[in-house]
Protein backbone atom coordinates (compact mmCIF):
# COMPACT_ATOMS: atom_id res chain seq x y z
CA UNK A 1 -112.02 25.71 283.69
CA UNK A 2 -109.57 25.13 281.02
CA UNK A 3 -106.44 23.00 279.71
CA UNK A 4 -104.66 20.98 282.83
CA UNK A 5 -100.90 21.24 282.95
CA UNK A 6 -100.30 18.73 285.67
CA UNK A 7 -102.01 17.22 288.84
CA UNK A 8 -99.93 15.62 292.09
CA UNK A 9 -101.52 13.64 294.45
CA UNK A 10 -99.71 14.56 298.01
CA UNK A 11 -99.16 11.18 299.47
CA UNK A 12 -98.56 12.63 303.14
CA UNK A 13 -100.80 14.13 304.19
CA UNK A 14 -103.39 12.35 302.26
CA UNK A 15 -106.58 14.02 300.75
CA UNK A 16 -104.31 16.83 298.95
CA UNK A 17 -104.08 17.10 295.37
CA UNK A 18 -102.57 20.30 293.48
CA UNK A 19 -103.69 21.23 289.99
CA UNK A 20 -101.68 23.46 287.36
CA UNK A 21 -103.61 24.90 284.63
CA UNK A 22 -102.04 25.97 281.64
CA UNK A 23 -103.36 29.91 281.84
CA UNK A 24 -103.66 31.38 285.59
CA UNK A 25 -107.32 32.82 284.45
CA UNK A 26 -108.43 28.87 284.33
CA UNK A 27 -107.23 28.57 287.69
CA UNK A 28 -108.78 31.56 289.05
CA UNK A 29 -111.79 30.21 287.50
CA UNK A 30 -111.72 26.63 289.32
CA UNK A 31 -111.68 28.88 292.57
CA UNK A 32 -114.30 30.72 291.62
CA UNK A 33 -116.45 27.95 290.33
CA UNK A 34 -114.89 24.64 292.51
CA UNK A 35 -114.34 25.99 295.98
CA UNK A 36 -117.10 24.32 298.48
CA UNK A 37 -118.56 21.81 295.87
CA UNK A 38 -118.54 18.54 296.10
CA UNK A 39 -115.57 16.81 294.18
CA UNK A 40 -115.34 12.68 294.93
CA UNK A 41 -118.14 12.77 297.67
CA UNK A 42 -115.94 15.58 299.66
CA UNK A 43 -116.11 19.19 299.70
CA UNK A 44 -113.32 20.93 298.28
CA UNK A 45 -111.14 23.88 299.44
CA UNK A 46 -109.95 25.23 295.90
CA UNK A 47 -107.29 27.78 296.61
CA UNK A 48 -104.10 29.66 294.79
CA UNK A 49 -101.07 28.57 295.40
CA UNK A 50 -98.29 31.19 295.37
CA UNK A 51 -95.45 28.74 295.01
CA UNK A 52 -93.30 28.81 292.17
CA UNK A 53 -93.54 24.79 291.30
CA UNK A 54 -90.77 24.64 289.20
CA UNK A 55 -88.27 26.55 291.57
CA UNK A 56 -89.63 24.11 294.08
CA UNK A 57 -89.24 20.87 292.09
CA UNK A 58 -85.53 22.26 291.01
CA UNK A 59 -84.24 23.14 294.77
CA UNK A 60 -86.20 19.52 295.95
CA UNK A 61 -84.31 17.72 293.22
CA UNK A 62 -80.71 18.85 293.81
CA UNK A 63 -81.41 18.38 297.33
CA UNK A 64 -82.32 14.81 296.36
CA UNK A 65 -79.32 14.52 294.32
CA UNK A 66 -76.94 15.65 296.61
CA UNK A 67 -78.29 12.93 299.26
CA UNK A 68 -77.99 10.42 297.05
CA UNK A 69 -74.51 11.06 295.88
CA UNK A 70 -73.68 11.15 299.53
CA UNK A 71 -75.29 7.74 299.89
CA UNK A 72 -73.09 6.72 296.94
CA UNK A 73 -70.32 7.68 298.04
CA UNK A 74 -70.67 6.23 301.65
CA UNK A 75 -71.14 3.01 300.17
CA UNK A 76 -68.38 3.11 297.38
CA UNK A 77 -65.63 5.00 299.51
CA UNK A 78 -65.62 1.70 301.12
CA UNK A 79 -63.87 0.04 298.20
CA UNK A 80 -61.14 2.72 298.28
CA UNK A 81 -60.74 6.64 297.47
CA UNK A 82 -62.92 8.11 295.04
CA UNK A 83 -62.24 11.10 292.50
CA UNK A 84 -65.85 11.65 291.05
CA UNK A 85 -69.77 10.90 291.25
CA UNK A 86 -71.67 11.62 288.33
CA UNK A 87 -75.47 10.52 288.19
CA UNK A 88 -76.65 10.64 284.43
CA UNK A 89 -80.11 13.07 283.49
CA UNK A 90 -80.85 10.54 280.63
CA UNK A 91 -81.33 7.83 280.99
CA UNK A 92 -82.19 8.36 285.16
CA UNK A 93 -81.02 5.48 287.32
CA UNK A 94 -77.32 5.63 286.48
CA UNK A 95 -74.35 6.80 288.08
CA UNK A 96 -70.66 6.46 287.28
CA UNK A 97 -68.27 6.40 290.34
CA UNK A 98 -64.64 6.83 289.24
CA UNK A 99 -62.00 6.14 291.77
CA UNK A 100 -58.50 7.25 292.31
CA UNK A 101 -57.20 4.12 291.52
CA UNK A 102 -58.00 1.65 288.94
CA UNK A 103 -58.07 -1.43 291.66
CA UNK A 104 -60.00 -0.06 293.71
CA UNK A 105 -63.03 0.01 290.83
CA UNK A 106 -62.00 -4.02 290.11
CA UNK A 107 -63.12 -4.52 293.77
CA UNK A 108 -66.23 -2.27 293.65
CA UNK A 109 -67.37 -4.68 290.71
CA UNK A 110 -66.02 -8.02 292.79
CA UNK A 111 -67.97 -7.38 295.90
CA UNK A 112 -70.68 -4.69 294.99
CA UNK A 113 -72.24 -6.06 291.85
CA UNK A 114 -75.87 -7.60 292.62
CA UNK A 115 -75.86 -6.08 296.32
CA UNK A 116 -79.22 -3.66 297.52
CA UNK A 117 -77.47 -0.07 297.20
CA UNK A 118 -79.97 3.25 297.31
CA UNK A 119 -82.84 0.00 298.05
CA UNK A 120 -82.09 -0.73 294.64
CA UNK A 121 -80.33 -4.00 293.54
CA UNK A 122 -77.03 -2.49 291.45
CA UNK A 123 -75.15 -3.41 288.43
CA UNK A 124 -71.54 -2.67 289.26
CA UNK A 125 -69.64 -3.10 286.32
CA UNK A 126 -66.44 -1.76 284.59
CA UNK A 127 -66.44 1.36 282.47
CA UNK A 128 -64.21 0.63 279.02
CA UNK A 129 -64.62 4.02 277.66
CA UNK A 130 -61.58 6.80 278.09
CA UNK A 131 -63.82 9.40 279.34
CA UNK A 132 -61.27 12.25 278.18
CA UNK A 133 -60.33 10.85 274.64
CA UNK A 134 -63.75 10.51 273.81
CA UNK A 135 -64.57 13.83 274.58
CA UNK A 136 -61.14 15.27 273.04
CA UNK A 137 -62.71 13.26 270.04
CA UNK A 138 -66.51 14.21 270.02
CA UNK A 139 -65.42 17.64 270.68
CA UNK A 140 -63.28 17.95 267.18
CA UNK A 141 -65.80 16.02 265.51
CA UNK A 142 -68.04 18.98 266.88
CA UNK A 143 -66.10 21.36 265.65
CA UNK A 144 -65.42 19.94 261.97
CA UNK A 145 -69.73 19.97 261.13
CA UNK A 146 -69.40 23.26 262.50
CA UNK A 147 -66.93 24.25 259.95
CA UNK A 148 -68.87 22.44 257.47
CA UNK A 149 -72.19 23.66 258.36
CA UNK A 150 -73.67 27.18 257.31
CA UNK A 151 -73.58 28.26 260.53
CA UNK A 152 -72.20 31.64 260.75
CA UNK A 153 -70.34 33.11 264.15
CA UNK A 154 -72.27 36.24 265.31
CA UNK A 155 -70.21 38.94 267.58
């Protein structure tokens, strides 16, 4: 057939697996080739899929992330008002919840720290960094190896 891309397992229902290739002529060619023989004892159904995977796997994740800043918030929003969710790319498993008022984040560490949020068991803990000053200051430091650098500005 050719070079694999990915493969995913479908855990429900069960007995599913989807294969990307890296060229669509390898895939055509496990059709051609794999539909009706027998792969693990079974026969398989080898098809095309006309779903875009990655437009898939993008709307699927900002679904997810919208849920789980939802379930975020429900639990936080408990400890008083909050002004922002933001869950971090890299590394995944963080989020930083900032709230309107300074006490009110003292309290999410007091009572929230160790406790099962999102299944998971959560490290609620003080942020020390002045989100805007550090940027103000990364962002001139930015500019300043820009200056420096031999980049030129193009029109």
């Amino acid at each position: 057939m050719g070079p694999i891309n990915n493969i995913w397992l479908a855990k429900r229902p069960p007995g599913f697996a989807f294969v990307t290739f890296k060229r669509t002529v390898h895939a055509y060619d496990a059709v051609k080739y794999l539909n009706g023989t027998k792969i693990c004892n079974l026969e398989a159904k080898v098809e095309m899929c006309e779903v875009d995977f990655k437009e898939d796997l993008k709307r699927r994740t900002e679904e997810n992330k919208k849920k789980l800043i939802n379930q975020l918030h429900d639990v936080f929003s408990v400890m008083g008002p909050i002004k922002n969710i933001w869950l971090a790319k890299r590394p995944p498993g963080f989020a930083f919840v900032t709230f309107k008022k300074t006490v009110h984040a003292y309290d999410a560490v007091k009572y929230l720290n160790g406790t099962k949020i999102c299944n998971l068991e959560a490290k609620v803990e003080m942020c020390e960094v002045d989100f805007k000053e550090d940027l103000k200051r990364r962002t001139e430091e930015n500019r300043k190896k820009l200056i420096n650098s031999n980049v030129q500005k193009t029109n």
